[in-house]
Protein backbone atom coordinates (compact mmCIF):
# COMPACT_ATOMS: atom_id res chain seq x y z
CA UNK A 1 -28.63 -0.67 -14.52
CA UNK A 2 -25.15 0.20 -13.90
CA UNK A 3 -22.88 -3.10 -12.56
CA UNK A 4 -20.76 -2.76 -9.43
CA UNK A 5 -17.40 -4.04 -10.11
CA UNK A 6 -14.96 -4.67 -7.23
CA UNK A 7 -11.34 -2.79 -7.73
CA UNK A 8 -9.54 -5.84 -9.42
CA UNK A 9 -12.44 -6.29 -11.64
CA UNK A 10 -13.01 -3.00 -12.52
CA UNK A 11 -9.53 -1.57 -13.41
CA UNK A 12 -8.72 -4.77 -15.08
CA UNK A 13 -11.72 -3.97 -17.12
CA UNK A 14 -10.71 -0.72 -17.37
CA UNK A 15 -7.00 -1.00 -18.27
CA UNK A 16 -6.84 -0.90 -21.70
CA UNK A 17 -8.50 2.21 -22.31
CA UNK A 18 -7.73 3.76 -18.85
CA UNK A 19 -7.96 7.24 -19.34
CA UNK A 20 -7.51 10.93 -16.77
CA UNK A 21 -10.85 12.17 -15.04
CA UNK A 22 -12.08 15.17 -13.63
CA UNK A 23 -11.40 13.70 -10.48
CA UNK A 24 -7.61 12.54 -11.31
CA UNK A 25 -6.67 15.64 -13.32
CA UNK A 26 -7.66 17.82 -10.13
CA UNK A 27 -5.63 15.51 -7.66
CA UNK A 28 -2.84 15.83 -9.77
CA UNK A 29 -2.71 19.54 -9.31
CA UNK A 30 -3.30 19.51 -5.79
CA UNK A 31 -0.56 17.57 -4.93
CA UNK A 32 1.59 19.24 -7.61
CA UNK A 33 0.75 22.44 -5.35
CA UNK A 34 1.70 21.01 -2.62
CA UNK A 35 5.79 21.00 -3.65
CA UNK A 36 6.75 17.85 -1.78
CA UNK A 37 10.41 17.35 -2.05
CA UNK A 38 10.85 14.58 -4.31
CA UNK A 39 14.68 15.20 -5.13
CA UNK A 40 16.96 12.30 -2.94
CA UNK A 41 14.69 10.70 -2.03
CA UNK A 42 12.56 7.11 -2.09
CA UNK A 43 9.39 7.23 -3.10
CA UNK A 44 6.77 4.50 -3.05
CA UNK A 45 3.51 4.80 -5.42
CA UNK A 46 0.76 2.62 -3.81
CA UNK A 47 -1.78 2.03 -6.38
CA UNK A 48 0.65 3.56 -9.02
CA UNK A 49 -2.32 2.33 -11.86
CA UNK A 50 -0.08 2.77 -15.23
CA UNK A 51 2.76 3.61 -13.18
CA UNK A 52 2.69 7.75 -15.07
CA UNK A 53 3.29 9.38 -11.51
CA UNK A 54 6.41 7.15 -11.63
CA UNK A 55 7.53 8.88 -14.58
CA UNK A 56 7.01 12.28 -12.39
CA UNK A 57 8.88 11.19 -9.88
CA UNK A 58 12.13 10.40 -11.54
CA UNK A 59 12.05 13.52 -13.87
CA UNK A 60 12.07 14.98 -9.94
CA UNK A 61 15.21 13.50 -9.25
CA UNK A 62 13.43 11.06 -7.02
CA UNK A 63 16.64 8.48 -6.37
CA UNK A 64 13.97 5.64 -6.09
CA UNK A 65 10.26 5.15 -7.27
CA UNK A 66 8.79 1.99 -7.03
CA UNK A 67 5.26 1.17 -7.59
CA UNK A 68 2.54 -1.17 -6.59
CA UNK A 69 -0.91 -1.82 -7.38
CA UNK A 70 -3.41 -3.71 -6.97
CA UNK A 71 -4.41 -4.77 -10.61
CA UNK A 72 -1.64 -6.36 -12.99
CA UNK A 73 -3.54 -5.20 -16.25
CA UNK A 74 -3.53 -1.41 -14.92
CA UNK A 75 0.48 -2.37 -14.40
CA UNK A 76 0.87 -4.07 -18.20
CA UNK A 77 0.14 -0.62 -18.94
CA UNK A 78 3.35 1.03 -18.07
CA UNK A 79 6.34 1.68 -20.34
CA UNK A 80 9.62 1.25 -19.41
CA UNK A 81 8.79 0.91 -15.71
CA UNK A 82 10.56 -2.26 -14.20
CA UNK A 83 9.96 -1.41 -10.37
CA UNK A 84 6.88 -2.78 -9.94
CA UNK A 85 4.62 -5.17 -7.90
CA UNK A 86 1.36 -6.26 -8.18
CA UNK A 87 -0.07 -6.28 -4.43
CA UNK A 88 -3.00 -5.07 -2.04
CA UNK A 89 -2.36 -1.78 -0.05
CA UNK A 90 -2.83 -3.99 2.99
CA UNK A 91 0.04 -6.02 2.59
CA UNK A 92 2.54 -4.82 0.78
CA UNK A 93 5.84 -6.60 -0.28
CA UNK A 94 8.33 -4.02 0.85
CA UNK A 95 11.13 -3.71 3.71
CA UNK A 96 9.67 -1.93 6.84
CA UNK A 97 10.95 2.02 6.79
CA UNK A 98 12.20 1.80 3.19
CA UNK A 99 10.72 4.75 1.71
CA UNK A 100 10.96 8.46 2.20
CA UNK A 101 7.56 9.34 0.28
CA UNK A 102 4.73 6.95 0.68
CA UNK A 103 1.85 8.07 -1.73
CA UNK A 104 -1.33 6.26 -1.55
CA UNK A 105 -3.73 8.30 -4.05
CA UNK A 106 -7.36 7.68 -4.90
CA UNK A 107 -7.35 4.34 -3.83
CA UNK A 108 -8.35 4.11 -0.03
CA UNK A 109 -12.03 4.64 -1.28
CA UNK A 110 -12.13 1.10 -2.39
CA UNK A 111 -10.55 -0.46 1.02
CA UNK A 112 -13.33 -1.15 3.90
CA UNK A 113 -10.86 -1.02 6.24
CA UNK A 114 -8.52 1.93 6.83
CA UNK A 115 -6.84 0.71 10.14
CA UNK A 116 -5.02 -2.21 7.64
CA UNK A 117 -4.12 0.15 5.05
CA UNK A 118 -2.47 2.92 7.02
CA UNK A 119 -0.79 0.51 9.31
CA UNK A 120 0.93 -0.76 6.33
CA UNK A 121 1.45 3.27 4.46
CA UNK A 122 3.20 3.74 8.01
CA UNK A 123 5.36 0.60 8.08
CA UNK A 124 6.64 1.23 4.22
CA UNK A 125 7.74 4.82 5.64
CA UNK A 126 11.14 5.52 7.32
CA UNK A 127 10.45 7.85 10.27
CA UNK A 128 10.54 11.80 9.80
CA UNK A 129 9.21 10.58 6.17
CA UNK A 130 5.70 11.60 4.33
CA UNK A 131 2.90 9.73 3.93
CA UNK A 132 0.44 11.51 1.23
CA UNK A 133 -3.13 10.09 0.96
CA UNK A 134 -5.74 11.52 -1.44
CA UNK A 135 -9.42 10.06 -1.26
CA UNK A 136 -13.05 10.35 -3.18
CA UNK A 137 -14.54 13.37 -1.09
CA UNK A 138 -17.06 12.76 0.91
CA UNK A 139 -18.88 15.17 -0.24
CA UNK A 140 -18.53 14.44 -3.73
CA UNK A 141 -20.60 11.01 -2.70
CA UNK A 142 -22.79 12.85 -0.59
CA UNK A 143 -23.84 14.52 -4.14
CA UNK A 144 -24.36 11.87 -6.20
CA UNK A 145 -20.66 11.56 -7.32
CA UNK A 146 -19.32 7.54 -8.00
CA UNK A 147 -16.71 5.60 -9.04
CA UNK A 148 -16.98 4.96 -12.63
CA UNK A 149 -16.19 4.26 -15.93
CA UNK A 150 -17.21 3.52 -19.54
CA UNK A 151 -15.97 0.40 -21.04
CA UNK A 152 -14.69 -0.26 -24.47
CA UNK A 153 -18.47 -0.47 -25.85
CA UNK A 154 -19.54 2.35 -23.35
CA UNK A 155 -21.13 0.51 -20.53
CA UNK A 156 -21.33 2.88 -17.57
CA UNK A 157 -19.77 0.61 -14.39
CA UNK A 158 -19.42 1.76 -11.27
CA UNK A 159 -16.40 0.48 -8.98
CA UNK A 160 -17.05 -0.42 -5.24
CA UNK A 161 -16.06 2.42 -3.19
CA UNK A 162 -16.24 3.38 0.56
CA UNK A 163 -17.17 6.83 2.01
CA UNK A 164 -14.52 7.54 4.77
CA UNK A 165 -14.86 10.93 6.25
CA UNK A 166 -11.72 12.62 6.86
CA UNK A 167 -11.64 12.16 10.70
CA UNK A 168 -11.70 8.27 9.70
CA UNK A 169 -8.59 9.37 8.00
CA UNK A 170 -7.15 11.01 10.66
CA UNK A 171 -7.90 8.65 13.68
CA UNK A 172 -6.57 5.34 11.65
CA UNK A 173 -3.53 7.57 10.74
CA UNK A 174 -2.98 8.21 14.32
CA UNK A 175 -3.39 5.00 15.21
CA UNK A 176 -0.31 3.82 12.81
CA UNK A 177 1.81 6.45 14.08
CA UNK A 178 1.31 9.01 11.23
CA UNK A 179 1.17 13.39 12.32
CA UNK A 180 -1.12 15.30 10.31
CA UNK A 181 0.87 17.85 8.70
CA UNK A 182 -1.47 18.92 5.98
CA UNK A 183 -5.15 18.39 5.26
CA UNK A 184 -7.54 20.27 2.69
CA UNK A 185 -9.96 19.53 -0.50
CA UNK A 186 -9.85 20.39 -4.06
CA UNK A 187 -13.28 21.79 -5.39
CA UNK A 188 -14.58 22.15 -8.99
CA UNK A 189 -13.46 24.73 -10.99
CA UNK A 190 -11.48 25.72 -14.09
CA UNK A 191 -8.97 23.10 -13.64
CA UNK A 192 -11.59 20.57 -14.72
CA UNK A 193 -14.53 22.55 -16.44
CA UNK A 194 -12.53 21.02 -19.82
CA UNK A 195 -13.69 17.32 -18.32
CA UNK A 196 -17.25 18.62 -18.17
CA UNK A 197 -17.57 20.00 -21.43
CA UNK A 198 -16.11 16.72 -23.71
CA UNK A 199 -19.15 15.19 -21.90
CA UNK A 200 -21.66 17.80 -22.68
CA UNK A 201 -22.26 18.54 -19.26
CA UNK A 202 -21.22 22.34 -18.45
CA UNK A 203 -24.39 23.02 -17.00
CA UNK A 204 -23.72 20.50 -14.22
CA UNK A 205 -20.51 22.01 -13.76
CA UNK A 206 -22.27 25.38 -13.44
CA UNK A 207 -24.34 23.99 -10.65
CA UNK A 208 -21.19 21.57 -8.69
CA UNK A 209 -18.20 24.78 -8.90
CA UNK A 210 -17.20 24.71 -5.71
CA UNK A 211 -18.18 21.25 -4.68
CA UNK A 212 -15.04 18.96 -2.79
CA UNK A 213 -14.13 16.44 -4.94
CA UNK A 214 -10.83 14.86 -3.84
CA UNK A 215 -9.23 15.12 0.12
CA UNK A 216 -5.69 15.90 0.29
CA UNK A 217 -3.87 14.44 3.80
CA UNK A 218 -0.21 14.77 4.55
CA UNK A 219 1.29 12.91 7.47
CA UNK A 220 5.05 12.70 9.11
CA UNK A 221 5.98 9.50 10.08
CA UNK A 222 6.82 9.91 13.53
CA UNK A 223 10.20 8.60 15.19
């Protein structure tokens, strides 16, 4: 039977061998597609993991990027990365408005309550600034789709994760003072078929092309 880990648990597990999924590789290009202006600005990782998107962000010309997460074993795993914090998404330990770009990515799936998180993705963000959330798809949990991982000695665990439909999203957004600018989903297709194969499963990628696997939301933070 496969354990249930909560978020601290399972990434600190899951640290030292932490490695890109289907699911991460094709929220990575997603937002890459997006083109948000990185250039100037402050940006704020929230749930940053190993900090890589960091990286990203200063080869941008990002003039800040700090991250936080949740787990300090996901954050042991960074190099050269000294702006971090080790904190929950529902409190974090920055000045109110200091951040141009507020990313939150893959990691509202493991937080019950949205109305917390978002209040606190809006407070972090300066107004006219960008919030960008990415979640588990629905639909990718409607399918069978989970949370997981293979440990060191290849124990499947699965990490606690809650379905939140995007008009969860949208109304706890709204509620923290956030505009929807963008919304969308990224489906199954080349960009991960790669992910299927190393696990000798193309012919359940045959059957799941197409299927949502990651939401994309971008919100202004209004004045």
């Amino acid at each position: 039977m496969t354990s249930v880990l909560s978020p601290s648990q399972g990434y600190a597990l899951w640290a030292p061998h932490y490695v890109e999924t289907a699911v991460s590789a094709l929220e990575a290009h997603a937002v890459e597609s997006l083109g948000l202006a990185l250039a100037g600005r402050r940006v704020l990782d929230v749930g940053c993991g190993t900090a890589r998107r960091l990286v990203n962000a200063r080869e941008a010309g990002a003039a800040v990027a700090v991250g936080v997460d949740l787990t300090p074993e996901m954050l042991a795993q960074a190099t050269n990365e000294q702006l971090l914090a080790a904190a929950d998404v529902r409190a974090l330990p920055v000045a109110t408005a200091a951040f141009d770009v507020v990313w939150c990515r893959l990691v509202l799936g493991h937080v019950a309550d949205l109305g917390a998180a978002y209040g606190e993705l809006a407070r972090c963000c300066a107004p006219g600034g960008v919030v960008l959330v990415t979640d588990f798809h629905p639909a990718a949990a409607d399918a069978g789709h989970r949370r997981s991982f293979r440990d060191a000695d290849g124990v499947l665990h699965e990490v606690e994760h809650h379905v939140h439909r995007a008009d969860a999203h949208r109304v706890a957004a709204a509620q923290s003072g956030l505009s929807l600018r963008v919304e969308g989903d990224c489906t199954v297709g080349e960009t991960v078929r790669d992910f299927y194969a190393q696990a000798g499963r193309l012919d359940v990628y045959e059957r799941q092309v197409g299927l949502p696997l990651v939401l994309v939301l971008v919100f202004e933070r209004v004045e």
